[in-house]
PDB file of N, CA and C in Angstrom:
ATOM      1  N   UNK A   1      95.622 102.858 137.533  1.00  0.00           N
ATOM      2  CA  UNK A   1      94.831 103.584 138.503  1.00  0.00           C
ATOM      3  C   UNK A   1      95.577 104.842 138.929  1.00  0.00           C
ATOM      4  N   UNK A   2      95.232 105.968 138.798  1.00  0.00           N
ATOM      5  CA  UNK A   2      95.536 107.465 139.164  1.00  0.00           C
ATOM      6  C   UNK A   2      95.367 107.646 140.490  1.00  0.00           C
ATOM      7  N   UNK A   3      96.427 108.170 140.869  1.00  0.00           N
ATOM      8  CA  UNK A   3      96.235 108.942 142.909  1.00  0.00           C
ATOM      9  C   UNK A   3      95.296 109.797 142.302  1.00  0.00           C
ATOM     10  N   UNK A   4      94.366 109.908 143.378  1.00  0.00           N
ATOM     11  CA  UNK A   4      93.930 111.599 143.497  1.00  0.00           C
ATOM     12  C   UNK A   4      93.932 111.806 145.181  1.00  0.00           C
ATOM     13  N   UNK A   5      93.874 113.055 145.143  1.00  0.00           N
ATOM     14  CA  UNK A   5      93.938 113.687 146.367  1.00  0.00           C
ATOM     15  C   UNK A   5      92.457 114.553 146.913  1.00  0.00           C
ATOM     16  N   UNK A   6      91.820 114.373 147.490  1.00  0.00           N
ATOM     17  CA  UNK A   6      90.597 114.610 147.935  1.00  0.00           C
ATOM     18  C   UNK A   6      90.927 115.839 148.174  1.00  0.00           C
ATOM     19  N   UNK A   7      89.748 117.148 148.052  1.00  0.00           N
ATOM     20  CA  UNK A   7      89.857 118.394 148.283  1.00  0.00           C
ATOM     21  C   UNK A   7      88.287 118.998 148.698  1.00  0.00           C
ATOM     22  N   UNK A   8      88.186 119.857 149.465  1.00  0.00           N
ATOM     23  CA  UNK A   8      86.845 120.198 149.670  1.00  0.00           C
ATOM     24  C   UNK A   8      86.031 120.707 148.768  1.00  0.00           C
ATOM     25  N   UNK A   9      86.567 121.300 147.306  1.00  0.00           N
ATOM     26  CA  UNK A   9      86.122 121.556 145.932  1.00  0.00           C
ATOM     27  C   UNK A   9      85.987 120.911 144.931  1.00  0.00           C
ATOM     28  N   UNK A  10      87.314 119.844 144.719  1.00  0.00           N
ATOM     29  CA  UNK A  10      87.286 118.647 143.822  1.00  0.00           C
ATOM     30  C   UNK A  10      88.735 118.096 143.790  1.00  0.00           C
ATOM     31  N   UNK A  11      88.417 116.826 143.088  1.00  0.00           N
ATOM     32  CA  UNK A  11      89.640 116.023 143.335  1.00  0.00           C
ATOM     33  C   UNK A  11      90.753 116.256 142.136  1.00  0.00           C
ATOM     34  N   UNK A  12      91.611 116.432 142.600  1.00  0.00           N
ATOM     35  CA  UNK A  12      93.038 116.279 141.642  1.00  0.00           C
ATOM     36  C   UNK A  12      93.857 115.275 142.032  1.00  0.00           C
ATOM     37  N   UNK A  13      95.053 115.524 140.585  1.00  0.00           N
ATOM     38  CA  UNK A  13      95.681 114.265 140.296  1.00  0.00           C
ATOM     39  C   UNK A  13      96.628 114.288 141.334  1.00  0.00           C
ATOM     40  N   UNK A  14      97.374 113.727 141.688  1.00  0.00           N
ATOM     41  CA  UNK A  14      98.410 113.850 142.656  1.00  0.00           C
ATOM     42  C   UNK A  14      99.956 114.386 141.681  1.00  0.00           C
ATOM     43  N   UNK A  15     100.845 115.029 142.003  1.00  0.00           N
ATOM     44  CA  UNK A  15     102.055 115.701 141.563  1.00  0.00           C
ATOM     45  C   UNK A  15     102.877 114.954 141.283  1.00  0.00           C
ATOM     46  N   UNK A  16     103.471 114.687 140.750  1.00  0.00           N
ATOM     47  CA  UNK A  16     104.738 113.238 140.792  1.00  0.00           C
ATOM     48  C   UNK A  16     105.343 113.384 141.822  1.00  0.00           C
ATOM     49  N   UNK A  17     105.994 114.082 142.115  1.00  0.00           N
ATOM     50  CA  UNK A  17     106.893 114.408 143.303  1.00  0.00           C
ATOM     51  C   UNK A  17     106.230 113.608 144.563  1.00  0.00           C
ATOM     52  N   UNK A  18     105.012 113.877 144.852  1.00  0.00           N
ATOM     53  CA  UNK A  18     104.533 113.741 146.305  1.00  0.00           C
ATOM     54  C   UNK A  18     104.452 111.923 146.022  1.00  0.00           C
ATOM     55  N   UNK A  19     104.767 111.613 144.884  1.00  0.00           N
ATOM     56  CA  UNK A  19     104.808 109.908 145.178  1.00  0.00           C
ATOM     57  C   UNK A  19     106.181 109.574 145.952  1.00  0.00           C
ATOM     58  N   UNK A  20     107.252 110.557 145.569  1.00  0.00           N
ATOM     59  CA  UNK A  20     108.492 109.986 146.045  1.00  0.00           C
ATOM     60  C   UNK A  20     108.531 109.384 147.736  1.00  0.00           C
ATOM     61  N   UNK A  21     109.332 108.807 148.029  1.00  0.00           N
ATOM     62  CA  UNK A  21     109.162 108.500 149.079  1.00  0.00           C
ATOM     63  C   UNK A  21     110.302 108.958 150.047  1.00  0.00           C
ATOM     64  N   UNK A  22     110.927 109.998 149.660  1.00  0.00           N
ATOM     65  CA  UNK A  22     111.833 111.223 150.246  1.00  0.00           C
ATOM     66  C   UNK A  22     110.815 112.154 150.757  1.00  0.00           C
ATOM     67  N   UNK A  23     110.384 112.674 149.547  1.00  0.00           N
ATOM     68  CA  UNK A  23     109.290 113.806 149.709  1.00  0.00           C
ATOM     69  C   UNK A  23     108.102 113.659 150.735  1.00  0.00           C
ATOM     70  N   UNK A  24     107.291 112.032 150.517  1.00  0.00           N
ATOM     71  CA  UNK A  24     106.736 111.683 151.546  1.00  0.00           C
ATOM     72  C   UNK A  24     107.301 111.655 153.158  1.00  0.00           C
ATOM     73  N   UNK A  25     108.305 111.244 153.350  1.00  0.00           N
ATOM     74  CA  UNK A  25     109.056 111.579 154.951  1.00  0.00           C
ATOM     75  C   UNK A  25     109.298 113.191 155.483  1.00  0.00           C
ATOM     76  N   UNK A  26     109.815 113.593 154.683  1.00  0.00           N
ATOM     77  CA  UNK A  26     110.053 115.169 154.708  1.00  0.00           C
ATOM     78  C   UNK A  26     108.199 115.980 154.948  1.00  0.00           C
ATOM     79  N   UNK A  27     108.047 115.142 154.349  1.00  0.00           N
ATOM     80  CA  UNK A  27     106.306 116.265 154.575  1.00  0.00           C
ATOM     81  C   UNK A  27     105.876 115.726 155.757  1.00  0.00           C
ATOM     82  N   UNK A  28     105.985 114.249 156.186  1.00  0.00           N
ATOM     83  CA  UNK A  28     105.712 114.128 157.732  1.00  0.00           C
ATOM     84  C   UNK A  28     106.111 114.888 158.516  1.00  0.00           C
ATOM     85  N   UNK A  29     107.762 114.597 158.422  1.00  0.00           N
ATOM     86  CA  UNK A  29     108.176 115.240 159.502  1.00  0.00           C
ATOM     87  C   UNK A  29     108.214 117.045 159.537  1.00  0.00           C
ATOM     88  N   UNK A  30     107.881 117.552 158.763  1.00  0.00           N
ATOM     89  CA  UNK A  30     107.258 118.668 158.687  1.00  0.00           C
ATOM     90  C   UNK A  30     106.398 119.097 158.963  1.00  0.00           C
ATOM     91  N   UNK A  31     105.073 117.993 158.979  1.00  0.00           N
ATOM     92  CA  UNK A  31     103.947 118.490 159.799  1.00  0.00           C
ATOM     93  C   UNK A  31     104.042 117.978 161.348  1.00  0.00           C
ATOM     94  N   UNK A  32     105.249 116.931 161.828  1.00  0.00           N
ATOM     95  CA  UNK A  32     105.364 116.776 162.820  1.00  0.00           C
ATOM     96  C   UNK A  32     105.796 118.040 163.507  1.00  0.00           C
ATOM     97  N   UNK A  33     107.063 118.562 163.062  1.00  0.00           N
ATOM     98  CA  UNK A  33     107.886 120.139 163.455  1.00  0.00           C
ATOM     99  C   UNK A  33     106.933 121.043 163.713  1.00  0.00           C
ATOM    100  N   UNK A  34     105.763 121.234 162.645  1.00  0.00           N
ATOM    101  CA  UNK A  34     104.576 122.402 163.029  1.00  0.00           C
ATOM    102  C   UNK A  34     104.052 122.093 164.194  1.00  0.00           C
ATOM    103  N   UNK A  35     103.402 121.032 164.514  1.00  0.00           N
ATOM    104  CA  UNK A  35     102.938 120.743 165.923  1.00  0.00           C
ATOM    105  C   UNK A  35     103.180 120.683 166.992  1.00  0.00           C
ATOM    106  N   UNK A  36     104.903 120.279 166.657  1.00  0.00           N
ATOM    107  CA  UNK A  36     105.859 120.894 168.072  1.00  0.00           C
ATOM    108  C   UNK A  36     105.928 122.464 168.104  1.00  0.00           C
ATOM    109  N   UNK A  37     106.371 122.809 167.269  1.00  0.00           N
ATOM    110  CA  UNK A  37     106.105 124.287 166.950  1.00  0.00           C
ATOM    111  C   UNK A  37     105.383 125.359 167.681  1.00  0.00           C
ATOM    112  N   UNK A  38     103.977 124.506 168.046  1.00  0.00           N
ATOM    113  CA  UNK A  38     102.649 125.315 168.546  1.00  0.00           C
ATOM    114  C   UNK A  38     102.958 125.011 169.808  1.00  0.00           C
ATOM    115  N   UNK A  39     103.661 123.957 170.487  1.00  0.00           N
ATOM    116  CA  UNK A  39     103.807 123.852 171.663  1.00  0.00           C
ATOM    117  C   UNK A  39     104.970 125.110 172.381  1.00  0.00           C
ATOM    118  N   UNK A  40     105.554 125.644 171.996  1.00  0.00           N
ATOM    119  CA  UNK A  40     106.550 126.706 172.043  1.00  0.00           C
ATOM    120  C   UNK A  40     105.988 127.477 172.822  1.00  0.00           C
ATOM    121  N   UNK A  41     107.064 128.290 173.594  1.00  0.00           N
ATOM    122  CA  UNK A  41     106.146 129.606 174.129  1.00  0.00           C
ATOM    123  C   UNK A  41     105.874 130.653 173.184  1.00  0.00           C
ATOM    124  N   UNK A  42     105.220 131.694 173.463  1.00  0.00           N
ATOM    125  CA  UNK A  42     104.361 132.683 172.895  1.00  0.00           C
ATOM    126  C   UNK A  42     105.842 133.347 172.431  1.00  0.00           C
ATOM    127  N   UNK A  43     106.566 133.934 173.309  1.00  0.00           N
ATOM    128  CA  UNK A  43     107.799 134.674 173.198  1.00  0.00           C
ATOM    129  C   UNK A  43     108.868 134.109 171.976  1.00  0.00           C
ATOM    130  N   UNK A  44     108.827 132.893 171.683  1.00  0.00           N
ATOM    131  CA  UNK A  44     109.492 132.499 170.867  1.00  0.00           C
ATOM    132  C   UNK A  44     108.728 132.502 169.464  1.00  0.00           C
ATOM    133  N   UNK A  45     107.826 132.696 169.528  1.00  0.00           N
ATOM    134  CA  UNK A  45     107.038 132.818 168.091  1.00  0.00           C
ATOM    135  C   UNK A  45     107.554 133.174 166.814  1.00  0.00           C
ATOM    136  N   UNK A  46     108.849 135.027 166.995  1.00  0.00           N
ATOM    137  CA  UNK A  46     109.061 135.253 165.661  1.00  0.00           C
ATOM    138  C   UNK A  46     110.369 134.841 165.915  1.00  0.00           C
ATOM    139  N   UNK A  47     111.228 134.139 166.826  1.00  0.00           N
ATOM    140  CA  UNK A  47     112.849 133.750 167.009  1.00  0.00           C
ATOM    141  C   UNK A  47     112.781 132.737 166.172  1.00  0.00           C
ATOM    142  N   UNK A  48     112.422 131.456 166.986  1.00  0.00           N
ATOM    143  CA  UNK A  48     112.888 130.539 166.980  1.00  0.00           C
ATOM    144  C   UNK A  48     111.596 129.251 165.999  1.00  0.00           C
ATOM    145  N   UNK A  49     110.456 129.647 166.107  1.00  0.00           N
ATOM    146  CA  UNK A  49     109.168 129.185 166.028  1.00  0.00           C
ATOM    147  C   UNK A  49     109.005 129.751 164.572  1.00  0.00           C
ATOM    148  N   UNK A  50     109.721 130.728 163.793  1.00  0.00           N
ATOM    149  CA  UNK A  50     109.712 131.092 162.271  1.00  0.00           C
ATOM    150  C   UNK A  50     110.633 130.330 161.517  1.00  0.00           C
ATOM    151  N   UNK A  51     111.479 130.309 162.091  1.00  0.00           N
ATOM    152  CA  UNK A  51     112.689 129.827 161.469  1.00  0.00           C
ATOM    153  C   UNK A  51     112.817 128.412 161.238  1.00  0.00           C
ATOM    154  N   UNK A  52     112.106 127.494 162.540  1.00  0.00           N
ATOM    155  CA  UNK A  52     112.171 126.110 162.250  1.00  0.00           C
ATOM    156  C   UNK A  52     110.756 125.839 160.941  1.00  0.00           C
ATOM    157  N   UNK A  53     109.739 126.585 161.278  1.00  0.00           N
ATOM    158  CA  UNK A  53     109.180 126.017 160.262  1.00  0.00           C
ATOM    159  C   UNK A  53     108.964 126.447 158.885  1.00  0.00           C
ATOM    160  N   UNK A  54     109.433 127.334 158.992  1.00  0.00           N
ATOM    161  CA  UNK A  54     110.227 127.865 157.434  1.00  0.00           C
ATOM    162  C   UNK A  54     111.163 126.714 156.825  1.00  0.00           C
ATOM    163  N   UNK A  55     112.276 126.613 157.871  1.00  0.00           N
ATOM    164  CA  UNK A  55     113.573 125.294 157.538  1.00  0.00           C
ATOM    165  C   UNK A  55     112.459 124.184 156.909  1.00  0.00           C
ATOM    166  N   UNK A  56     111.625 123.712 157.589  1.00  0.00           N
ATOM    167  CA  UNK A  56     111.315 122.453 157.560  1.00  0.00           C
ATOM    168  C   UNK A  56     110.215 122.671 156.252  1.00  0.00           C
ATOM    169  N   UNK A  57     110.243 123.554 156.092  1.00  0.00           N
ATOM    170  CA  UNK A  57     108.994 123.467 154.804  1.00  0.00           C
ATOM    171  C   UNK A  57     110.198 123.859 152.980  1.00  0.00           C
ATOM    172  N   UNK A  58     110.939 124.528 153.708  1.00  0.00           N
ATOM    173  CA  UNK A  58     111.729 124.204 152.757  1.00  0.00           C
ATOM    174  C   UNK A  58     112.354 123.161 152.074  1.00  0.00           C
ATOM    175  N   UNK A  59     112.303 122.045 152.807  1.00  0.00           N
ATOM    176  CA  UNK A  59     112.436 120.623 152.744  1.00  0.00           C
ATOM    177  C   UNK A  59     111.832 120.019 151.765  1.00  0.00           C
ATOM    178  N   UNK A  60     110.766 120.220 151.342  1.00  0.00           N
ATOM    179  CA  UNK A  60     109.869 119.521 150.670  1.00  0.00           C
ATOM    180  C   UNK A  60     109.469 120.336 149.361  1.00  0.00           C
ATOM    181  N   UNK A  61     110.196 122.031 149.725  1.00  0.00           N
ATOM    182  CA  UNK A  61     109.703 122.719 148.752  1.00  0.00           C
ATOM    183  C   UNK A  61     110.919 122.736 147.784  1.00  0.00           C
ATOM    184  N   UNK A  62     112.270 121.958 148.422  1.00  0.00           N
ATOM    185  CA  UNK A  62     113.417 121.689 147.437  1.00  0.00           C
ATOM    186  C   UNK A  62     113.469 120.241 146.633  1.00  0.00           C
ATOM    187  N   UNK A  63     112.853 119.432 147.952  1.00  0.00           N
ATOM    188  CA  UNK A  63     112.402 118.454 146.439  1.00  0.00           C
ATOM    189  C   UNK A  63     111.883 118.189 145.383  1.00  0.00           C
ATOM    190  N   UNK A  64     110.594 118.852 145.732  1.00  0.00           N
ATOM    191  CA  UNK A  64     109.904 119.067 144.911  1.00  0.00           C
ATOM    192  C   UNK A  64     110.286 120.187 143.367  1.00  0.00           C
ATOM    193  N   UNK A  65     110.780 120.771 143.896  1.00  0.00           N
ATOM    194  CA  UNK A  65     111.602 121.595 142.742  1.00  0.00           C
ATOM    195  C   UNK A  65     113.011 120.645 141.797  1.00  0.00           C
ATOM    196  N   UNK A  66     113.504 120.122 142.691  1.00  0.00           N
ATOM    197  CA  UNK A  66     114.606 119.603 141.803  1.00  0.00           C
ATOM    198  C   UNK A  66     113.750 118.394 141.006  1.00  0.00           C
ATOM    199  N   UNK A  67     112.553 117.705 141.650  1.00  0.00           N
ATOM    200  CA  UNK A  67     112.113 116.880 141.161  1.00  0.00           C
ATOM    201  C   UNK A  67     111.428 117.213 139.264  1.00  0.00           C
ATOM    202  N   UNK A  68     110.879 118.226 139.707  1.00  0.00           N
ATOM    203  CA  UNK A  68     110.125 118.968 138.256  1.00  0.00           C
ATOM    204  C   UNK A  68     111.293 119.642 137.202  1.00  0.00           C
ATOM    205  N   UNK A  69     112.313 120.556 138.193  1.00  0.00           N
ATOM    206  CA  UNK A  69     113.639 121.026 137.449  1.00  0.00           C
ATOM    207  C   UNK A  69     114.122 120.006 136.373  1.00  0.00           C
ATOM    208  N   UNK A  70     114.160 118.514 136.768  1.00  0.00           N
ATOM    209  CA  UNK A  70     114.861 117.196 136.135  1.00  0.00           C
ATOM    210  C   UNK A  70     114.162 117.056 134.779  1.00  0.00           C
ATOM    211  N   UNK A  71     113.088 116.523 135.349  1.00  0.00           N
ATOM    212  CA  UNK A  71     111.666 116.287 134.371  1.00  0.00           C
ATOM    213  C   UNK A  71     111.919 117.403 133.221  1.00  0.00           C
ATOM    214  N   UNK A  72     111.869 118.261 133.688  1.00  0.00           N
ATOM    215  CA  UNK A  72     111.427 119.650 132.584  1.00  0.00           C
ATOM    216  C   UNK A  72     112.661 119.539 131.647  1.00  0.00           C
ATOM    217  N   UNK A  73     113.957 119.549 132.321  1.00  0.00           N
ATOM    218  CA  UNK A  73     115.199 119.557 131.645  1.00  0.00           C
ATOM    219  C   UNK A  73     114.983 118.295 130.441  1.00  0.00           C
ATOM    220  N   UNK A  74     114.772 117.244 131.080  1.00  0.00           N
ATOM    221  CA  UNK A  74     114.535 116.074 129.943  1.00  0.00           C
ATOM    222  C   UNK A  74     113.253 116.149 128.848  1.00  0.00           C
ATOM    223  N   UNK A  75     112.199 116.794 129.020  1.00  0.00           N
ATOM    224  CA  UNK A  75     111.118 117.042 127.838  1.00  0.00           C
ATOM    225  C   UNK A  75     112.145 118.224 127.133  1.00  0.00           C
ATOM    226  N   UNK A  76     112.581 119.093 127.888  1.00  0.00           N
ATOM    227  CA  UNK A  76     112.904 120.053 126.709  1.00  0.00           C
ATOM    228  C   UNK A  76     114.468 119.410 125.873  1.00  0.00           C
ATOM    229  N   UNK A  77     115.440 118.615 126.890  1.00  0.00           N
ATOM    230  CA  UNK A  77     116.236 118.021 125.553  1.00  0.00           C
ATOM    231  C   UNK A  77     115.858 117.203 124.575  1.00  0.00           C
ATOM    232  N   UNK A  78     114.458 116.301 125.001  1.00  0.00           N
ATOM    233  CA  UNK A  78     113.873 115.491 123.824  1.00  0.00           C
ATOM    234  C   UNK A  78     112.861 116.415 122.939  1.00  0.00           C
ATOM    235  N   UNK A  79     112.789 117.637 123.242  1.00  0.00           N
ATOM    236  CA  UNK A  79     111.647 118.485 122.355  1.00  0.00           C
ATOM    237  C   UNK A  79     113.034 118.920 121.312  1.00  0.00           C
ATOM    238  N   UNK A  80     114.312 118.899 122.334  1.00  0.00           N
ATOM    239  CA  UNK A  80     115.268 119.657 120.892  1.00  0.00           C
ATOM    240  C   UNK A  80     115.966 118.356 119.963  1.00  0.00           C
ATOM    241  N   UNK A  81     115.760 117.338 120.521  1.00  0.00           N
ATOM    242  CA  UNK A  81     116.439 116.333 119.745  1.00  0.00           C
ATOM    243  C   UNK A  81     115.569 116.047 118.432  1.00  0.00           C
ATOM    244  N   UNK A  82     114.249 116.229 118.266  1.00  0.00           N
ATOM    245  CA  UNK A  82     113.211 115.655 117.816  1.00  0.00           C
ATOM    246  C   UNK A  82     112.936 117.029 116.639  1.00  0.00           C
ATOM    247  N   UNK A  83     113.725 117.600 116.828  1.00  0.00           N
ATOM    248  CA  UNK A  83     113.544 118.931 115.811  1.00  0.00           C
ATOM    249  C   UNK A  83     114.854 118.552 114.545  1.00  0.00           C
TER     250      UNK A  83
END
């Protein structure tokens, strides 16, 4: 049975990555950080209120990268072994 992920256009497969269950905590608490975020004052918007949720989205946007980086590295040493 395939994840899919519901979309207001159509459904796709889910990413490998977003099964991990690193990646899954990190994206919580990332959308937790945004919501504190909005609670901030106005004045802090481009200080302090950019920076955390930049940090925190980077989180998920480094797993997700090393996750595919791995993967990719291993199809392409078995694409050169196989030659």
């Amino acid at each position: 049975m395939q994840d899919t992920r519901k979309s207001e256009y159509q459904e796709k497969p889910v990413a490998g990555f977003e099964k991990l269950w690193v990646w899954q905590k990190a994206h919580k608490l990332m959308q937790e950080i945004h919501r504190f975020c909005k609670t901030l004052p106005r004045e802090e918007k481009f200080r302090l209120r950019d920076q955390i949720e930049h940090c925190s989205s980077s989180v998920c946007d480094n797993i997700a990268e090393g996750y595919t980086a791995y993967y990719y590295n291993d199809k392409i040493k078995g694409f050169n072994i196989a030659r």
